[in-house]
N, C-alpha and C. Protein backbone atom coordinates (compact mmCIF):
# COMPACT_ATOMS: atom_id res chain seq x y z
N UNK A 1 0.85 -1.16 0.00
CA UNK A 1 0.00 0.00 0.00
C UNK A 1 0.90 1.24 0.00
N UNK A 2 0.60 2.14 -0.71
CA UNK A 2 1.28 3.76 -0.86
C UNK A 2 1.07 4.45 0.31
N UNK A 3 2.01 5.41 0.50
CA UNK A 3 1.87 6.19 1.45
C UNK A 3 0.45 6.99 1.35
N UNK A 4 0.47 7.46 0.03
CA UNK A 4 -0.93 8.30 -0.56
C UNK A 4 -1.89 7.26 -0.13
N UNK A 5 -2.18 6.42 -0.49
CA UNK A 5 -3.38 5.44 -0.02
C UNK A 5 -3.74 5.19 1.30
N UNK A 6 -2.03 5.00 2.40
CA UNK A 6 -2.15 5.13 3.62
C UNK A 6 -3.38 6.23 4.32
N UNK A 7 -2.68 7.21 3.87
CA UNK A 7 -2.95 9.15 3.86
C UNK A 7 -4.65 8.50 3.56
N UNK A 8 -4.56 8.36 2.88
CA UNK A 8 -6.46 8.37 2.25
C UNK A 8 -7.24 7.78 3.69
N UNK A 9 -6.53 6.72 3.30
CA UNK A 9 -7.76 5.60 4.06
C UNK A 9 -7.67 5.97 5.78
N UNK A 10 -6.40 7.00 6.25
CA UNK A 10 -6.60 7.36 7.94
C UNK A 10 -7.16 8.38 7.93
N UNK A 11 -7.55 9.44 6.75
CA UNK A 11 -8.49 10.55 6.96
C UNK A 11 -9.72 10.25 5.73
N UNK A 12 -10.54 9.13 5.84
CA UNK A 12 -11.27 8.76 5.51
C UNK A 12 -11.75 9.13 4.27
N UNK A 13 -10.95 9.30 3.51
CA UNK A 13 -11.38 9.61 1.91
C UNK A 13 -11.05 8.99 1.17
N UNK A 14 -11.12 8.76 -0.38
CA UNK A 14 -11.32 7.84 -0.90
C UNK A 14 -10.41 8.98 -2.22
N UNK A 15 -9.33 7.80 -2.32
CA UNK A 15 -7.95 8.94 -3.23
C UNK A 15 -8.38 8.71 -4.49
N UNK A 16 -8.00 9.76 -5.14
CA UNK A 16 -8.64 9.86 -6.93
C UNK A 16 -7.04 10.06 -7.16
N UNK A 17 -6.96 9.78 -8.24
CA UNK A 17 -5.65 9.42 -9.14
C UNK A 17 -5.94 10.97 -10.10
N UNK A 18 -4.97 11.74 -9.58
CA UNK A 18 -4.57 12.99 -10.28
C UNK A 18 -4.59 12.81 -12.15
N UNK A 19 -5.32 13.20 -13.12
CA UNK A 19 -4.33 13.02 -14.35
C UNK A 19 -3.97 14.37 -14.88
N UNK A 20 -2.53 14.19 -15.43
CA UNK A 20 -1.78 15.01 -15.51
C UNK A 20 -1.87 14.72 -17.60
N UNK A 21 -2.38 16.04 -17.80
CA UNK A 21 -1.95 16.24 -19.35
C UNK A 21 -1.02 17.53 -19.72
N UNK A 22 -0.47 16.55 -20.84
CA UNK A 22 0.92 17.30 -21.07
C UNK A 22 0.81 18.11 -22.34
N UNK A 23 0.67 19.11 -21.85
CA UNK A 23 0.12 20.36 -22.82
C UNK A 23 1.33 21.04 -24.29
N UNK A 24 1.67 20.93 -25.05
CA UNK A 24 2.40 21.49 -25.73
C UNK A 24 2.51 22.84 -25.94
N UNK A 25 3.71 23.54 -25.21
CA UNK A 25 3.85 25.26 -25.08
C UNK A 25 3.69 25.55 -26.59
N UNK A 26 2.98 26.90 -26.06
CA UNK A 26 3.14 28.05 -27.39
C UNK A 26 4.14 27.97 -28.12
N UNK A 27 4.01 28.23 -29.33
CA UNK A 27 5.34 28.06 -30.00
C UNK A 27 6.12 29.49 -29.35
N UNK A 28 7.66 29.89 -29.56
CA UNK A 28 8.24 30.58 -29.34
C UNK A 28 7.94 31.69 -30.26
N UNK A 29 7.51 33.19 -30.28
CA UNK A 29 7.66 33.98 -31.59
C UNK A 29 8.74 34.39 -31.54
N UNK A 30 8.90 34.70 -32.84
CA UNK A 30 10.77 34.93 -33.09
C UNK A 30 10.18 36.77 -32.56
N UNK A 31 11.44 37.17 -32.26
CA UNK A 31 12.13 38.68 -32.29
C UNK A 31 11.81 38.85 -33.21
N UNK A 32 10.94 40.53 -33.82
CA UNK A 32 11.85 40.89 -34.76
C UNK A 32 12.83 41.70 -34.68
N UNK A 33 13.15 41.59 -35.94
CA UNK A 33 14.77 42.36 -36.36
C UNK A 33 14.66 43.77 -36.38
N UNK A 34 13.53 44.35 -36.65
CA UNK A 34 13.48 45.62 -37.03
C UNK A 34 13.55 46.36 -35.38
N UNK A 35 14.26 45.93 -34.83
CA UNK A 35 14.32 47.11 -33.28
C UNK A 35 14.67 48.43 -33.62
N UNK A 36 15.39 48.67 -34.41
CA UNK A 36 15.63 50.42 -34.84
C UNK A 36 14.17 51.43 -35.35
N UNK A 37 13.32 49.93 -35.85
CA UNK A 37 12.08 50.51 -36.42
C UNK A 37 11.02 50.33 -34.99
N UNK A 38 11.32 49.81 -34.13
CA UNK A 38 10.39 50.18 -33.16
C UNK A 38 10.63 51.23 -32.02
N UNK A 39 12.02 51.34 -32.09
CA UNK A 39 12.57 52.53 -31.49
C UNK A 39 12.44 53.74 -31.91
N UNK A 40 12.61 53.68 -33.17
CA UNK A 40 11.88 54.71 -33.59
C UNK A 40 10.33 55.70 -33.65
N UNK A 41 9.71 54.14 -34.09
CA UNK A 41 8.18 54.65 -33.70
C UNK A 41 7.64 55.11 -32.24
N UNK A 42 8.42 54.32 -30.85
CA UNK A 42 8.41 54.78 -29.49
C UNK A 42 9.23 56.22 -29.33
N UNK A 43 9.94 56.13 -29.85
CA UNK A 43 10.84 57.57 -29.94
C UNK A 43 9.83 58.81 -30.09
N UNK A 44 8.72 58.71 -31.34
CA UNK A 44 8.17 59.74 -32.28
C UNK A 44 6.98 59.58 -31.34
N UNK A 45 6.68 58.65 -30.96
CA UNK A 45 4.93 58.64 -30.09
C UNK A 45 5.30 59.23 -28.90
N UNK A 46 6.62 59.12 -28.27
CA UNK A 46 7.51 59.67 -27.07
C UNK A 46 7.46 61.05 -26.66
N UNK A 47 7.86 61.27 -28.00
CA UNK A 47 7.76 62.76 -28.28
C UNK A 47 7.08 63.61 -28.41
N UNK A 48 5.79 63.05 -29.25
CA UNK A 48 4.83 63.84 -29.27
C UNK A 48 3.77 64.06 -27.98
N UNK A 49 3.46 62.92 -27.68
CA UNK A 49 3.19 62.95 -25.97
C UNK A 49 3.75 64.40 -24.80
N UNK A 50 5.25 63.80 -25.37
CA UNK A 50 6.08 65.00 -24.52
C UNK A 50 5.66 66.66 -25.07
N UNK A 51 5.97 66.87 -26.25
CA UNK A 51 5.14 68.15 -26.58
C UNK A 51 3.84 68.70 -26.41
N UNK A 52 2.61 67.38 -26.28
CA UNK A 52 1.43 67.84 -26.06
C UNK A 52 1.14 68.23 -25.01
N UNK A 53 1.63 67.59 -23.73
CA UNK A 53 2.23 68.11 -22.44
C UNK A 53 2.46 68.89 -22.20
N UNK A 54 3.63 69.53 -22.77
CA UNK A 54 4.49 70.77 -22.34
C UNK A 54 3.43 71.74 -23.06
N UNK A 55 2.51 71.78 -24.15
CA UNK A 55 1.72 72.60 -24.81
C UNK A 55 0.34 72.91 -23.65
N UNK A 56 -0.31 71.79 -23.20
CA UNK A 56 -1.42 71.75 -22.16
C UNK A 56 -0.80 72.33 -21.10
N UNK A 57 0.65 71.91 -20.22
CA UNK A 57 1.19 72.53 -19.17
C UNK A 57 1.36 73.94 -19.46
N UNK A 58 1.82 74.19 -20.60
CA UNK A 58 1.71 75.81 -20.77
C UNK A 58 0.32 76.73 -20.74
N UNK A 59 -0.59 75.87 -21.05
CA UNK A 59 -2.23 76.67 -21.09
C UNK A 59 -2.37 76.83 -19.53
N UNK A 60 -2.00 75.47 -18.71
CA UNK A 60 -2.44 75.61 -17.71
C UNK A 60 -1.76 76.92 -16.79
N UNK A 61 -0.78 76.81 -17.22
CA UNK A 61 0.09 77.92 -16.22
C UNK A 61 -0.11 79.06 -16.61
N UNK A 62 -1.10 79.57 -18.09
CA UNK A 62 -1.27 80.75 -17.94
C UNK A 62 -2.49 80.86 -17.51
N UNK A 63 -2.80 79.57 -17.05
CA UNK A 63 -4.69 80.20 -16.49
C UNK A 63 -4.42 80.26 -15.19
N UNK A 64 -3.45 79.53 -14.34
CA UNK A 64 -3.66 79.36 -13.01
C UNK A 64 -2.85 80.89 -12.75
N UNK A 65 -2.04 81.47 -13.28
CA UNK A 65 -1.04 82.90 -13.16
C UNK A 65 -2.27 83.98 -13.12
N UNK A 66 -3.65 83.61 -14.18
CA UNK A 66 -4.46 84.59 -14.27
C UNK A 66 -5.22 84.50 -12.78
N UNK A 67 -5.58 82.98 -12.84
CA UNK A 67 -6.32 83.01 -11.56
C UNK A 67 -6.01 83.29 -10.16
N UNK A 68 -4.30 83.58 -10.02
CA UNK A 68 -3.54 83.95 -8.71
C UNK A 68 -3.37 85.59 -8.42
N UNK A 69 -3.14 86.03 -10.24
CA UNK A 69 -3.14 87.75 -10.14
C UNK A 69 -4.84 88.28 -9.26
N UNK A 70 -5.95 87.29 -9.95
CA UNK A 70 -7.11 87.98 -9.70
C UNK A 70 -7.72 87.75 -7.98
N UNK A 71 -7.32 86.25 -7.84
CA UNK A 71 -7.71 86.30 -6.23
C UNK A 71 -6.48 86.48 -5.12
N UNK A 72 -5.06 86.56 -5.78
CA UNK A 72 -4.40 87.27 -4.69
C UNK A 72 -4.04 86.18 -3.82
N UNK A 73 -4.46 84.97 -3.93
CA UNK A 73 -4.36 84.13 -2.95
C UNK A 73 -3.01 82.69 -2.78
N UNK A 74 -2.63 82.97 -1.76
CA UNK A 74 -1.03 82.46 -1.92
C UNK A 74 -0.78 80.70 -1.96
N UNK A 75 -2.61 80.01 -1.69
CA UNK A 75 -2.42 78.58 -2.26
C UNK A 75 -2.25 78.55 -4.39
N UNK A 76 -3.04 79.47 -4.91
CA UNK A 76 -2.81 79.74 -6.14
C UNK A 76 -1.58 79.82 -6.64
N UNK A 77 -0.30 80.86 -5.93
CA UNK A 77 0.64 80.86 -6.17
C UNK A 77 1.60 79.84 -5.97
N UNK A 78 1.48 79.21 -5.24
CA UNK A 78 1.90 77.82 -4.74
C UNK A 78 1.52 76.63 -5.70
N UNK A 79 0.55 76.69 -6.64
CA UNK A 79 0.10 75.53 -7.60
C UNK A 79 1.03 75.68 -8.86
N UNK A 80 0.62 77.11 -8.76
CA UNK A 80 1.13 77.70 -10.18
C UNK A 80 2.69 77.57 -10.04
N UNK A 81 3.45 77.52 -9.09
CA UNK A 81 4.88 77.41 -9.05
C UNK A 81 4.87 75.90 -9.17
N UNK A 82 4.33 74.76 -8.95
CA UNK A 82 4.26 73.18 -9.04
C UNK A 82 4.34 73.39 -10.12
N UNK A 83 3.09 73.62 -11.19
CA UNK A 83 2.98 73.15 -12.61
C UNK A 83 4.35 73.74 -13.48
N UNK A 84 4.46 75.16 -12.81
CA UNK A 84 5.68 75.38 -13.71
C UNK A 84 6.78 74.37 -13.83
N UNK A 85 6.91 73.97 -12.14
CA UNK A 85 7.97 73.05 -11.98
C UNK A 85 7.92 71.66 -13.39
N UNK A 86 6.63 70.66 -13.16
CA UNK A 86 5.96 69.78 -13.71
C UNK A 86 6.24 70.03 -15.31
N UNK A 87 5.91 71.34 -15.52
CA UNK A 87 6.48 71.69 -16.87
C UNK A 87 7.87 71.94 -17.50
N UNK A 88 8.46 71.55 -16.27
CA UNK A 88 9.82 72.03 -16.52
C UNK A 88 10.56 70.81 -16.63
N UNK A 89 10.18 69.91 -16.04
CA UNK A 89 10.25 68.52 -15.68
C UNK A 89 10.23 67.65 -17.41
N UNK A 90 8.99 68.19 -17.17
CA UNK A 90 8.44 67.28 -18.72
C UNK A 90 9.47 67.81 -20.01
N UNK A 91 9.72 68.78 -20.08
CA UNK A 91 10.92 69.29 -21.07
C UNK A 91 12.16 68.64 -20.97
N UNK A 92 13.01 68.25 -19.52
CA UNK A 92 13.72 67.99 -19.34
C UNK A 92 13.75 66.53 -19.79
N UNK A 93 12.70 65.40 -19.73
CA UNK A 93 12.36 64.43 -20.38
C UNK A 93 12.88 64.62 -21.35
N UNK A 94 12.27 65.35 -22.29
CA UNK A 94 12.17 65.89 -23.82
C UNK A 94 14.05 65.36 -24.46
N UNK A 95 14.37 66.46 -23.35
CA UNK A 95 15.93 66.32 -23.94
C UNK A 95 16.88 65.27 -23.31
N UNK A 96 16.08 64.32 -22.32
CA UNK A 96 16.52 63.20 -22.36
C UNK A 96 16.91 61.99 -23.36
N UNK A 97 15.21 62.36 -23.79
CA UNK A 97 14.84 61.13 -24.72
C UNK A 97 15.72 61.70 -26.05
N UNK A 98 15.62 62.60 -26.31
CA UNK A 98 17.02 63.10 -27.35
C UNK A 98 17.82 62.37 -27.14
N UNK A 99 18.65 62.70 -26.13
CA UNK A 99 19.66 62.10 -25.61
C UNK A 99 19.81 60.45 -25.84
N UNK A 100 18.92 59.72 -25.76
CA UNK A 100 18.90 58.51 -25.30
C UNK A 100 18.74 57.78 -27.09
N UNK A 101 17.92 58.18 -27.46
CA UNK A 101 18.16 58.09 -28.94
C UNK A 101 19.47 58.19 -29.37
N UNK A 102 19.92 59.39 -29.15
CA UNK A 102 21.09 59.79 -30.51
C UNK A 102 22.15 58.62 -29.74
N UNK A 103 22.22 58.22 -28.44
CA UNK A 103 23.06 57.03 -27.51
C UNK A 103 22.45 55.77 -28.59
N UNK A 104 21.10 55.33 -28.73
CA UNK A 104 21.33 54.58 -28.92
C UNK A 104 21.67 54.02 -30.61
N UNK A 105 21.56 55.31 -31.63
CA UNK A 105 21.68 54.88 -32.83
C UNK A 105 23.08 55.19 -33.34
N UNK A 106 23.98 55.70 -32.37
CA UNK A 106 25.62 55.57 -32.42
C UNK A 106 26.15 54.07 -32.46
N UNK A 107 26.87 53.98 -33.54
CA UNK A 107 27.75 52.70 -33.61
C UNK A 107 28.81 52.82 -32.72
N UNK A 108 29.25 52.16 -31.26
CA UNK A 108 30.06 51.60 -30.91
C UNK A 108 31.08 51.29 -30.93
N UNK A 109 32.34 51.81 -31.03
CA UNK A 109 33.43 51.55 -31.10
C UNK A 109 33.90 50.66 -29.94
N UNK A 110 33.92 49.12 -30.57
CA UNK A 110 34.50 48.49 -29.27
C UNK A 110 35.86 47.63 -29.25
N UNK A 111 36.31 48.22 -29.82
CA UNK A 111 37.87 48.22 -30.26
C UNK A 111 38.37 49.20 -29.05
N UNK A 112 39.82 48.53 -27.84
CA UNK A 112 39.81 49.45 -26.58
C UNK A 112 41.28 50.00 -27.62
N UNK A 113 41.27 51.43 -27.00
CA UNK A 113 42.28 52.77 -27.75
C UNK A 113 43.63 52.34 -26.95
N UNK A 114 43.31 52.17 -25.98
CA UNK A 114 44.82 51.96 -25.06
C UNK A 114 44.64 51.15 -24.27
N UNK A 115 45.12 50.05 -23.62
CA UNK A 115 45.56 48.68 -22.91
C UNK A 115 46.37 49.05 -21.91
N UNK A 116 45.91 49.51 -20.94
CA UNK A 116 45.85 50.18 -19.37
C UNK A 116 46.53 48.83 -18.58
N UNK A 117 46.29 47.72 -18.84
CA UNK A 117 46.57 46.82 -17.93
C UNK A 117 46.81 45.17 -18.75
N UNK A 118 47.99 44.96 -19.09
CA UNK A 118 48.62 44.21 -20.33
C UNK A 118 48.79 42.75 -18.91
N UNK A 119 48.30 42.04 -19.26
CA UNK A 119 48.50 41.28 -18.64
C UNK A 119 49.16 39.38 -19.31
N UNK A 120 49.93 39.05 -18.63
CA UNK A 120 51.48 38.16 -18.95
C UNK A 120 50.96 36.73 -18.42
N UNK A 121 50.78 36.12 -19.07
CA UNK A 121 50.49 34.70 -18.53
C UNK A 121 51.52 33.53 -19.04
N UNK A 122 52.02 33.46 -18.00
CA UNK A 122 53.11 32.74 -17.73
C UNK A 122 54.15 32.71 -16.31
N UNK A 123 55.26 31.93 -16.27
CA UNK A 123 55.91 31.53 -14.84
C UNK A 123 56.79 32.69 -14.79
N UNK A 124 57.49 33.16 -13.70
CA UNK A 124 58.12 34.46 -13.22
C UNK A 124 59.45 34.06 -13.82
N UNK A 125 59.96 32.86 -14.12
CA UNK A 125 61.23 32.72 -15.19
C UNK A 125 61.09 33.17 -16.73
N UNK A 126 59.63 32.68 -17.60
CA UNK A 126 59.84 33.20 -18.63
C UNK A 126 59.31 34.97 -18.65
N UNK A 127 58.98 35.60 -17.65
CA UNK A 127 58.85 36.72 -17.63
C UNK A 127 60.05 37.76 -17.13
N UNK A 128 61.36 36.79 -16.68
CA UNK A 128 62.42 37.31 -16.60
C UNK A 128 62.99 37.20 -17.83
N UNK A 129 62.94 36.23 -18.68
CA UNK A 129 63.43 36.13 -19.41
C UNK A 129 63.55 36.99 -21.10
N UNK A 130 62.27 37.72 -20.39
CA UNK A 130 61.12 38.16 -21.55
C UNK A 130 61.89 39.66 -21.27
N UNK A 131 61.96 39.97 -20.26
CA UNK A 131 62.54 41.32 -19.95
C UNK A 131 63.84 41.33 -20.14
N UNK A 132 64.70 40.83 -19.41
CA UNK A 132 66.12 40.49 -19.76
C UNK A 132 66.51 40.30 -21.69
N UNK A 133 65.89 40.31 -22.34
CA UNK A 133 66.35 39.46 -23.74
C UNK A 133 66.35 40.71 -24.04
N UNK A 134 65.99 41.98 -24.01
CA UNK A 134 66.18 43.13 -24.53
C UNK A 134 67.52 43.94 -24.16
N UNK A 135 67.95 43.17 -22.93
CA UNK A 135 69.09 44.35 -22.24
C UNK A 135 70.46 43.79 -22.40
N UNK A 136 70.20 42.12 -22.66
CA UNK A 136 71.34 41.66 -23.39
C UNK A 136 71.53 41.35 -25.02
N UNK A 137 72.93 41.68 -25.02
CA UNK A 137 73.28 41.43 -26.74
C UNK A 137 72.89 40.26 -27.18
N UNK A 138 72.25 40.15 -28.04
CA UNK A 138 71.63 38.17 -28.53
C UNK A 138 72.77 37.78 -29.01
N UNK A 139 73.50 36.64 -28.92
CA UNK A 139 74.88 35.93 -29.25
C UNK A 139 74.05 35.05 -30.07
N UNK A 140 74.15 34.83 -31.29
CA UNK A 140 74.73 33.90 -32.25
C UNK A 140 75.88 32.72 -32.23
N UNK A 141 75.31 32.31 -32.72
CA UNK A 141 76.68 30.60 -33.02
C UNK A 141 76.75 30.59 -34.65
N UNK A 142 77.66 30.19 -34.59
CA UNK A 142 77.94 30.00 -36.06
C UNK A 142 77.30 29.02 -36.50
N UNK A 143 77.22 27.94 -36.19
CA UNK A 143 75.94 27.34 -36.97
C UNK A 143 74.84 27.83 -37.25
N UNK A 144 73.93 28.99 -36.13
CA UNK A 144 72.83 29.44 -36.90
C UNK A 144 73.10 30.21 -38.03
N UNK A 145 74.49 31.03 -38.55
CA UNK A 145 74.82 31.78 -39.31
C UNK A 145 74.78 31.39 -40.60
């Protein structure tokens, strides 16, 4: 008798046999290739977003400036200094996402310019040896001649 069957029959139930079907996953969709073309299109929808923004944030800040000159009242001035902020914010985006673009459609130079740290693999004899062969005269034999 199974442990499972044990299990059943001391808490008085009566065990059903689990069935397990074996489902075949989704196929994989490939990538596409065109990532420059979707970066792009996120880039341009990015953007325009960002300008319509900064266009609405600008309406707003000249209504809330009107509405602070007319009631004088210093929670008004206090909003109207937020949105400016908010608007200032959202620009700064702006020239992020510039930024982040022109980063990412630069080719890479990954070829390193200078080798900061040359590193020697090998035993501390042939690395004497390696240094030393420059400071002595190389002798010849006449047979290699």
């Amino acid at each position: 008798m199974s442990i499972d069957a044990r299990i059943s029959n001391a808490l008085g139930i009566t065990s059903s046999e689990i069935v397990q079907q074996i489902v075949d996953p989704k196929p994989v969709v490939p990538r596409p290739t065109g990532d420059f073309e979707d970066a792009d299109i996120d880039y341009k929808y990015s953007r325009e977003n960002f300008y319509s923004l900064v266009e609405r944030g600008q309406d707003a800040v000249t209504g809330i400036l009107e509405l602070a000159k007319e009631s004088e009242h210093p929670r008004t001035y206090e909003v109207a200094g937020q949105l400016i902020k908010v608007v200032s914010e959202v620009t700064e985006k702006l020239a992020d996402l510039q930024d982040k673009m022109k980063r990412l459609k630069e080719v890479p130079d990954h070829a390193p310019r200078n080798v900061t740290n040359a590193l020697f693999v090998g035993s501390t004899k042939e690395l004497q040896a390696l240094l030393n062969k420059d400071e002595r005269p190389s002798i010849t034999s006449k047979k290699e001649e």
